[in-house]
N, C-alpha and C. Protein backbone atom coordinates (compact mmCIF):
# COMPACT_ATOMS: atom_id res chain seq x y z
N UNK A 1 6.11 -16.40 8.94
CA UNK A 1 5.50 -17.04 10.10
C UNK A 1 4.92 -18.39 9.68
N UNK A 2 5.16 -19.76 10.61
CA UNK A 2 4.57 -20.74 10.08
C UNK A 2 2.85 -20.74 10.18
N UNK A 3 2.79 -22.04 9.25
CA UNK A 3 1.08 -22.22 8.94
C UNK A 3 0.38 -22.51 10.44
N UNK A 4 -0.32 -21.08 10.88
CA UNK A 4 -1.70 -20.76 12.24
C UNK A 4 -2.36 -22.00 12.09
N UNK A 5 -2.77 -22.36 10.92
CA UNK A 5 -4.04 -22.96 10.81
C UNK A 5 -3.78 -24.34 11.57
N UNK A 6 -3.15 -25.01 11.73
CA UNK A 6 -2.43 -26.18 12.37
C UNK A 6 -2.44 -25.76 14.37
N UNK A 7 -2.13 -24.82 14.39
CA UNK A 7 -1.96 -24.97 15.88
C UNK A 7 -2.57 -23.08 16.44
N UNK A 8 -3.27 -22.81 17.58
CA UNK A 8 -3.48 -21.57 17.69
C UNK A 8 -2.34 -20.80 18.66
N UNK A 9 -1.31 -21.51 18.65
CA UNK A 9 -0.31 -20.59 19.67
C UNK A 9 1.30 -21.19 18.82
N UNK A 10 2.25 -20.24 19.04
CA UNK A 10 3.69 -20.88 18.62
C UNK A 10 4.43 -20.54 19.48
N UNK A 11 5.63 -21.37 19.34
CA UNK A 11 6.61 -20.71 20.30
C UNK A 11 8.08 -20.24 19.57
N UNK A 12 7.70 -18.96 19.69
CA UNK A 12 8.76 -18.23 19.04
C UNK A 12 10.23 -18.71 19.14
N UNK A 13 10.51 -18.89 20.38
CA UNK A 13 11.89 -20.12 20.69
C UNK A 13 12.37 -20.79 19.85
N UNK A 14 11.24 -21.55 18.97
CA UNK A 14 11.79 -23.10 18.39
C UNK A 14 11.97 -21.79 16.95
N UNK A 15 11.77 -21.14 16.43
CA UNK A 15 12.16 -20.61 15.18
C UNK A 15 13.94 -19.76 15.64
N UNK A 16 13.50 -19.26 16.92
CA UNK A 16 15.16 -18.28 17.31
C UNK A 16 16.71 -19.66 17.35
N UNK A 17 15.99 -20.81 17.97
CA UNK A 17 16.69 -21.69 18.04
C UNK A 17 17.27 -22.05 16.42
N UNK A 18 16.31 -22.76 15.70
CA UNK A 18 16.51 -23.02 14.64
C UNK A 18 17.77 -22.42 13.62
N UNK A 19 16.98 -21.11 13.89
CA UNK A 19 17.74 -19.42 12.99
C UNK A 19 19.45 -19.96 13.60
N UNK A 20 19.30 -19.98 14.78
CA UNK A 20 20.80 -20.28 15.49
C UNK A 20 21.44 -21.42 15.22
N UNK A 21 20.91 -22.58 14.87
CA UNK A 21 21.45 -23.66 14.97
C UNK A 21 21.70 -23.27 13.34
N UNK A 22 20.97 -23.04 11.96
CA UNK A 22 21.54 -22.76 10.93
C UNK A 22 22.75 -22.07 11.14
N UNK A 23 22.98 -20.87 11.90
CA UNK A 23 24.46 -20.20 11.89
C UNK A 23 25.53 -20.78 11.95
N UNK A 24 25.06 -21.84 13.14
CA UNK A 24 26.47 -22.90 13.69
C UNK A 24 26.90 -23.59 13.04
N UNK A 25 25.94 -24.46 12.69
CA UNK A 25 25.89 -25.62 12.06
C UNK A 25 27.10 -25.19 11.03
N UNK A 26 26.98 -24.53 10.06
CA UNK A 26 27.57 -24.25 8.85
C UNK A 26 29.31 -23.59 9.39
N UNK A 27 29.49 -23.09 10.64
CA UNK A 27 30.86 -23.53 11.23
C UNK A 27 31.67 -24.42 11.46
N UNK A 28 30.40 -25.53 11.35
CA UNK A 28 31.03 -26.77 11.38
C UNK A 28 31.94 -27.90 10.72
N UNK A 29 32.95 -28.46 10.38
CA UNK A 29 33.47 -29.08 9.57
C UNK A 29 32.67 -30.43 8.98
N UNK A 30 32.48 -29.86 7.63
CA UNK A 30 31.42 -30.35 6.94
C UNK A 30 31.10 -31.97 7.20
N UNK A 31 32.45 -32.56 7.28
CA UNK A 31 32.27 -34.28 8.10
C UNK A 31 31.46 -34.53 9.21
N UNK A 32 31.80 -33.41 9.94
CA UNK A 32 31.09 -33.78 11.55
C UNK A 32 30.09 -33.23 11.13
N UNK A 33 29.78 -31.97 10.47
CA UNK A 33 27.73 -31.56 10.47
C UNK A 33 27.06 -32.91 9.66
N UNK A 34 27.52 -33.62 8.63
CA UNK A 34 26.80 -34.12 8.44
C UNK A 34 26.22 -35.11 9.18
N UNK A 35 26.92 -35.33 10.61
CA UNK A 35 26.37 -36.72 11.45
C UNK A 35 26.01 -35.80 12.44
N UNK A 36 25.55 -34.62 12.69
CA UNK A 36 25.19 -33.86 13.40
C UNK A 36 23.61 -33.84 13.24
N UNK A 37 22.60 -34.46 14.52
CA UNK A 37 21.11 -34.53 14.09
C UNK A 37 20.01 -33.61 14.56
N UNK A 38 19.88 -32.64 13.66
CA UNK A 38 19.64 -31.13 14.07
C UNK A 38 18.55 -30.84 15.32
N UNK A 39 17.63 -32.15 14.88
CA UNK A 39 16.36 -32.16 16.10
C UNK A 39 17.17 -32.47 17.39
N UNK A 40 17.94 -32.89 17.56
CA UNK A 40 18.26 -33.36 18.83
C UNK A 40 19.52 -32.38 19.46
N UNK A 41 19.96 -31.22 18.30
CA UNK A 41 20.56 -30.40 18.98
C UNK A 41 19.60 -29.12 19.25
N UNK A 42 18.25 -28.96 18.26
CA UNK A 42 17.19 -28.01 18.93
C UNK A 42 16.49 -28.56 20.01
N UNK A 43 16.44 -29.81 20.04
CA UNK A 43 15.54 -30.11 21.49
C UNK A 43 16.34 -29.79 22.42
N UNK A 44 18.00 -30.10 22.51
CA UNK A 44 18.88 -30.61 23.53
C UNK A 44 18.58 -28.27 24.22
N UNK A 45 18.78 -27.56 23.45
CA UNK A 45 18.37 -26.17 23.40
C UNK A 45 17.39 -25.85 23.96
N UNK A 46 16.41 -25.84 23.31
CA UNK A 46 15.11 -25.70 23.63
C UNK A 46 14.64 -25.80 24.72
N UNK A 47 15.24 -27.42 25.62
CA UNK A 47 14.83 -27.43 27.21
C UNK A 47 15.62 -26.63 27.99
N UNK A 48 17.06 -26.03 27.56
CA UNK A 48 17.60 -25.12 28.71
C UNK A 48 16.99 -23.72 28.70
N UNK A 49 16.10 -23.19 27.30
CA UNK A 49 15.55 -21.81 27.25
C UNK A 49 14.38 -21.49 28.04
N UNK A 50 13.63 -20.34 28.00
CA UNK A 50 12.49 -20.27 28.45
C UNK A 50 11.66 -20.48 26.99
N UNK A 51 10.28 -20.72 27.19
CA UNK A 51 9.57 -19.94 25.92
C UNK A 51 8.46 -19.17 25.91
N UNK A 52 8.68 -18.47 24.10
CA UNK A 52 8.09 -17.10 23.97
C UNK A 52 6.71 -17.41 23.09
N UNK A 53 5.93 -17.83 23.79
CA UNK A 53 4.47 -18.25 22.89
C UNK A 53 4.14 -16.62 22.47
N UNK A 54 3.26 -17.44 21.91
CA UNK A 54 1.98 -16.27 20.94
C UNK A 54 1.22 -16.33 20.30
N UNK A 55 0.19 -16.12 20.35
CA UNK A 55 -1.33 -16.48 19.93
C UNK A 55 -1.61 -15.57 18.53
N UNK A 56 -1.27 -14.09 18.20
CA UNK A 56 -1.21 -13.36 17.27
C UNK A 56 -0.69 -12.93 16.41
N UNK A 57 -0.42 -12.47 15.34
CA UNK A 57 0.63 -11.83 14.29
C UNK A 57 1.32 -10.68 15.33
N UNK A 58 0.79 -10.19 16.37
CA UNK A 58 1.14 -8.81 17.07
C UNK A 58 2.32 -9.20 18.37
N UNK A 59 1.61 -10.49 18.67
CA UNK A 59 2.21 -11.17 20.02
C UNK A 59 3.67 -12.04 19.14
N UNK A 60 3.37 -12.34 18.18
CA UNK A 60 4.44 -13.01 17.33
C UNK A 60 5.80 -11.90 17.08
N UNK A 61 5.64 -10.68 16.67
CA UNK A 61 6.06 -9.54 16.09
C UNK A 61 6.88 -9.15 17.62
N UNK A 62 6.19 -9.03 18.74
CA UNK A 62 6.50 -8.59 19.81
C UNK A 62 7.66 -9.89 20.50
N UNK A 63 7.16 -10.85 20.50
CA UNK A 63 7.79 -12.25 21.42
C UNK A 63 9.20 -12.58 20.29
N UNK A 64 9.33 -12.14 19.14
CA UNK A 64 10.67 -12.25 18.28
C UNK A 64 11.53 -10.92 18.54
N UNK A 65 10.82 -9.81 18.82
CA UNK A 65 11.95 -8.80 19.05
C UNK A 65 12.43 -8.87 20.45
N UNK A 66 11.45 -9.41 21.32
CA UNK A 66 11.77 -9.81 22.68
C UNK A 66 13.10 -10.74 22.88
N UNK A 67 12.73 -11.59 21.73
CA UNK A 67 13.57 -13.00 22.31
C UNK A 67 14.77 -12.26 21.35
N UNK A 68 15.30 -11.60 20.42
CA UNK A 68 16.68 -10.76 20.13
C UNK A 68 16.96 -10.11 21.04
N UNK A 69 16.41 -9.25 21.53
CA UNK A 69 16.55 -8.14 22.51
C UNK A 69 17.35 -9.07 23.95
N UNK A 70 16.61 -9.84 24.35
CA UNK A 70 17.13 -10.19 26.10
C UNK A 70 17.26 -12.00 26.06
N UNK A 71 17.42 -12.86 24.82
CA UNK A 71 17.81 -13.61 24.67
C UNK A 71 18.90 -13.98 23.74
N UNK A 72 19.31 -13.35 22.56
CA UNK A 72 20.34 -13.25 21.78
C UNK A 72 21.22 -14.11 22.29
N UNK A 73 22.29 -14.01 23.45
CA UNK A 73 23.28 -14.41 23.91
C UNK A 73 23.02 -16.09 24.62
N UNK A 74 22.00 -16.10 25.48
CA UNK A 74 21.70 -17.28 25.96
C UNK A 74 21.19 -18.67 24.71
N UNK A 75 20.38 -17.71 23.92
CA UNK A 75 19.92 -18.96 22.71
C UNK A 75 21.33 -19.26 22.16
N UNK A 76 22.44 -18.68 21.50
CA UNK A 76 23.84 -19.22 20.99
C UNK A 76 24.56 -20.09 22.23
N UNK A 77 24.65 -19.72 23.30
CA UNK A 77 25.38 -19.86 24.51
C UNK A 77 24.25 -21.60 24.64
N UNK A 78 23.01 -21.93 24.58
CA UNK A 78 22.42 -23.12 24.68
C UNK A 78 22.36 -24.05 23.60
N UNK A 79 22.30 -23.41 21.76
CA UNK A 79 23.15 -24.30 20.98
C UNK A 79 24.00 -24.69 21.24
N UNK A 80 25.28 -24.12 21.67
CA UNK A 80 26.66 -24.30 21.31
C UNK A 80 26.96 -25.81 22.26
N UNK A 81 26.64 -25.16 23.17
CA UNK A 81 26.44 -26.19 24.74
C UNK A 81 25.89 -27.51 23.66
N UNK A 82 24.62 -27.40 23.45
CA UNK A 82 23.79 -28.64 22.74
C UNK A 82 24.80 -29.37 21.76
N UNK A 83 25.55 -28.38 20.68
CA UNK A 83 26.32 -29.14 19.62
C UNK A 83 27.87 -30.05 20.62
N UNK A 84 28.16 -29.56 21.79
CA UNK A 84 29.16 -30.11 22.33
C UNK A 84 28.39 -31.42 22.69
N UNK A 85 27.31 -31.45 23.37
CA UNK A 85 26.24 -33.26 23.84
C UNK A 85 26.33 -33.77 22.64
N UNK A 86 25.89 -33.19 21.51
CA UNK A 86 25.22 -34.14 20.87
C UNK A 86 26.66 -34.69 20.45
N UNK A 87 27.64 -34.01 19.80
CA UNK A 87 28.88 -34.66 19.16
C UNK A 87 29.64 -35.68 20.47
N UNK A 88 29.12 -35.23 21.36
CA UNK A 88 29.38 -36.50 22.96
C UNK A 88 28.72 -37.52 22.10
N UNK A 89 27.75 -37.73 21.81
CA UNK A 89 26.86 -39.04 21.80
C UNK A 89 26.15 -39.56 20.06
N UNK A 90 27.59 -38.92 18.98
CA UNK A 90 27.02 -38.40 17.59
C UNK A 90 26.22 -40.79 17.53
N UNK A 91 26.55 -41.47 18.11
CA UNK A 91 26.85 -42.89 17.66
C UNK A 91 25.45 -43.16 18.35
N UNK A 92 24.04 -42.54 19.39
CA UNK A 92 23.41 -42.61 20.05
C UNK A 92 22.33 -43.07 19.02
N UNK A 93 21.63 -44.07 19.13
CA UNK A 93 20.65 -44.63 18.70
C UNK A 93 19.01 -43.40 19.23
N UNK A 94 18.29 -43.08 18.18
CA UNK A 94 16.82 -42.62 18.94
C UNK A 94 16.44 -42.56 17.94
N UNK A 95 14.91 -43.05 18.29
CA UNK A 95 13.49 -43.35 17.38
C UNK A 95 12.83 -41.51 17.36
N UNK A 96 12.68 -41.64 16.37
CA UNK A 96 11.99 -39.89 15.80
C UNK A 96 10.51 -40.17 16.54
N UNK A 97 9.95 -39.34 17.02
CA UNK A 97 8.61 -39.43 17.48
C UNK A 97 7.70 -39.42 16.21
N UNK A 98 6.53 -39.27 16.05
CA UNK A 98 5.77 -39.48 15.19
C UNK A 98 4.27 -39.05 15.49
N UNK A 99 3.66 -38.72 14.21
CA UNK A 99 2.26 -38.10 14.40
C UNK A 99 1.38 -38.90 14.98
N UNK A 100 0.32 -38.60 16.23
CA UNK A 100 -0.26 -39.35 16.59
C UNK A 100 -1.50 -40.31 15.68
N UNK A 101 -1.44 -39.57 14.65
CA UNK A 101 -2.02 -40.47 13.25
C UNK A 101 -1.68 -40.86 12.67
N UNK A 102 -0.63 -41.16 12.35
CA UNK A 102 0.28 -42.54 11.91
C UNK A 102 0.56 -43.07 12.62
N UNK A 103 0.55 -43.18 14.15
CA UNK A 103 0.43 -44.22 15.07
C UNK A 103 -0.96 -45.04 14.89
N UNK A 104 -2.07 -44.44 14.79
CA UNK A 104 -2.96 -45.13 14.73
C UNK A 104 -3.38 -45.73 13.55
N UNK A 105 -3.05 -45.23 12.81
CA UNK A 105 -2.74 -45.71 11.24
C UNK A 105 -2.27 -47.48 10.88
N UNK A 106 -0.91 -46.87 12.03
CA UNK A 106 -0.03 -48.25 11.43
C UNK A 106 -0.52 -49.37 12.54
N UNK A 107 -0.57 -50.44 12.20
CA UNK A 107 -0.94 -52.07 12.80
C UNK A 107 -0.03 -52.26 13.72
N UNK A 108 1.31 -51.83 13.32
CA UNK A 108 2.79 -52.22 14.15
C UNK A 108 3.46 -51.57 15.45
N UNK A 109 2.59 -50.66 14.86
CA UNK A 109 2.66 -49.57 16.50
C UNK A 109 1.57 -49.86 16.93
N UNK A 110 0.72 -50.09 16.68
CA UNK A 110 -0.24 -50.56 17.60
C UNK A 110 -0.16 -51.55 18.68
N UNK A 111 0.49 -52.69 18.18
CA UNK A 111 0.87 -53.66 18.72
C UNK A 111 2.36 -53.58 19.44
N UNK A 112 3.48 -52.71 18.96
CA UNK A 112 4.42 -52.32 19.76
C UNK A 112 3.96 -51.49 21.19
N UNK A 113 3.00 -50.72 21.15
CA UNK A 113 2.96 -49.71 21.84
C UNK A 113 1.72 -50.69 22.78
N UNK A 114 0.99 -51.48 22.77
CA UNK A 114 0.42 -52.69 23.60
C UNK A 114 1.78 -53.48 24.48
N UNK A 115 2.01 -54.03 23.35
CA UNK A 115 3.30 -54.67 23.97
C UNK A 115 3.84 -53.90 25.29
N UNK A 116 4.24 -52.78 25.00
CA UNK A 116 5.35 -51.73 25.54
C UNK A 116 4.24 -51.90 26.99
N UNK A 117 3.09 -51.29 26.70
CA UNK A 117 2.20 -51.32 28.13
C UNK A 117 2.15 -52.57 28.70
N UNK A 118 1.69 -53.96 27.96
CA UNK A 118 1.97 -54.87 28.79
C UNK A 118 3.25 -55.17 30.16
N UNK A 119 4.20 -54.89 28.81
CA UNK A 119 5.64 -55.23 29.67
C UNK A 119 5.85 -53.69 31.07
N UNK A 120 5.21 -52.60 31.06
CA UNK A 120 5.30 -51.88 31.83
C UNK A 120 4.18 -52.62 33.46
N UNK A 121 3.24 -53.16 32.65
CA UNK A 121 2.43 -53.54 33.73
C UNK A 121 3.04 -54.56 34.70
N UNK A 122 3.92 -55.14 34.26
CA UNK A 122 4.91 -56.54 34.78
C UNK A 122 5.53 -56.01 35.61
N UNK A 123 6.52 -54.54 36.00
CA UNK A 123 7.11 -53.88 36.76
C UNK A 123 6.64 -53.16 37.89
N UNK A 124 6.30 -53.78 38.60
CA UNK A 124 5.63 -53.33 40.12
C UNK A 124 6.11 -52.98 41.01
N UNK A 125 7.73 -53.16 41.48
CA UNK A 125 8.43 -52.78 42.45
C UNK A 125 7.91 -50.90 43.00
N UNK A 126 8.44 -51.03 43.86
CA UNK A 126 8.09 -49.68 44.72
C UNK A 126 8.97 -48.93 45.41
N UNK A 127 9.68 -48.06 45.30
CA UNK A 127 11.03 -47.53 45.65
C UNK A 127 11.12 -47.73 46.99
N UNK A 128 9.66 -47.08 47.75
CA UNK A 128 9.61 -47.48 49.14
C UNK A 128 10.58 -48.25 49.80
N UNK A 129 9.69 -49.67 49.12
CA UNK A 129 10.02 -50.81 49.52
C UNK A 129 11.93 -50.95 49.88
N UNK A 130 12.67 -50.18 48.72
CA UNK A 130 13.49 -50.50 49.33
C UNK A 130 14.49 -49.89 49.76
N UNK A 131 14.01 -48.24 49.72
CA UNK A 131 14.96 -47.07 50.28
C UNK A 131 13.67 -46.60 51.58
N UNK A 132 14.58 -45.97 52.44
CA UNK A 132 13.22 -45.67 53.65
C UNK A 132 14.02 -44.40 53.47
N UNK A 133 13.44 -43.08 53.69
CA UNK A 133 14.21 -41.69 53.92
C UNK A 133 14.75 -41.85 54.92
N UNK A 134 15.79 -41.17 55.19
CA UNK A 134 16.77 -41.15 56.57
C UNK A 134 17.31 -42.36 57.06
N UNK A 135 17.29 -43.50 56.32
CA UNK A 135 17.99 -44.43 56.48
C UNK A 135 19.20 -44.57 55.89
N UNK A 136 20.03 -45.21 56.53
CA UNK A 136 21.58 -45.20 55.74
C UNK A 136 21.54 -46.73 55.42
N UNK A 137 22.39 -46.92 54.21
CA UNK A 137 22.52 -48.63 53.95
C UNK A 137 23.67 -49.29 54.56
């Protein structure tokens, strides 16, 4: 079980996912896994599942035999799906998220992430303005 001390709840999901995406992965022809980017085929997963939190060693024990028991089929069935997107888009540019303390850490995100709000503040349009419901164009 990962380190409690960091967070008081887990979600059993992101370990069933994981467990799954190791199985696949290694089906894979070793050229294509290596440009295969594992976070983005557990996230691409992860949002089609439900998840199985748990606050306890008991609720942990319980929410993993749960998620074998009546998820087994859907967690492989939402990798597999995921490894077909991601190899859609293996050439897709994305920035890794990052700890919110090394954001504040670094000078450069600081000032990127200003920036970013400035330039959001510049965009004012209003959908309103130019779709009305029940109007046709």
């Amino acid at each position: 079980m990962p380190d409690s001390s960091t967070k008081k709840y887990l979600n059993i999901m992101e370990k069933m996912v994981a467990e799954e995406v190791n199985r696949q992965i290694t089906q894979l022809p070793q050229k294509l896994a290596k440009y295969i980017k594992r976070v983005d085929v557990e996230t691409y997963a992860l949002n089609r599942l439900p998840p199985l939190y748990a606050s306890s060693q008991e609720g942990w024990k319980f929410q993993t035999k749960r998620a074998q028991a009546e998820y087994k089929k859907q967690i492989s069935t939402a990798v597999r799906h995921a490894f077909a997107a991601v190899q859609r888009d293996l050439l897709k540019h994305s920035t890794p998220l990052v700890k919110e303390e090394i954001r504040k850490a670094s000078p450069s995100a600081k000032t990127a992430s200003s920036t970013s709000q400035d330039n959001n503040k510049n965009l004012s349009w209003r959908h309103s303005q130019y779709y009305r419901l029940g109007s046709s164009r």
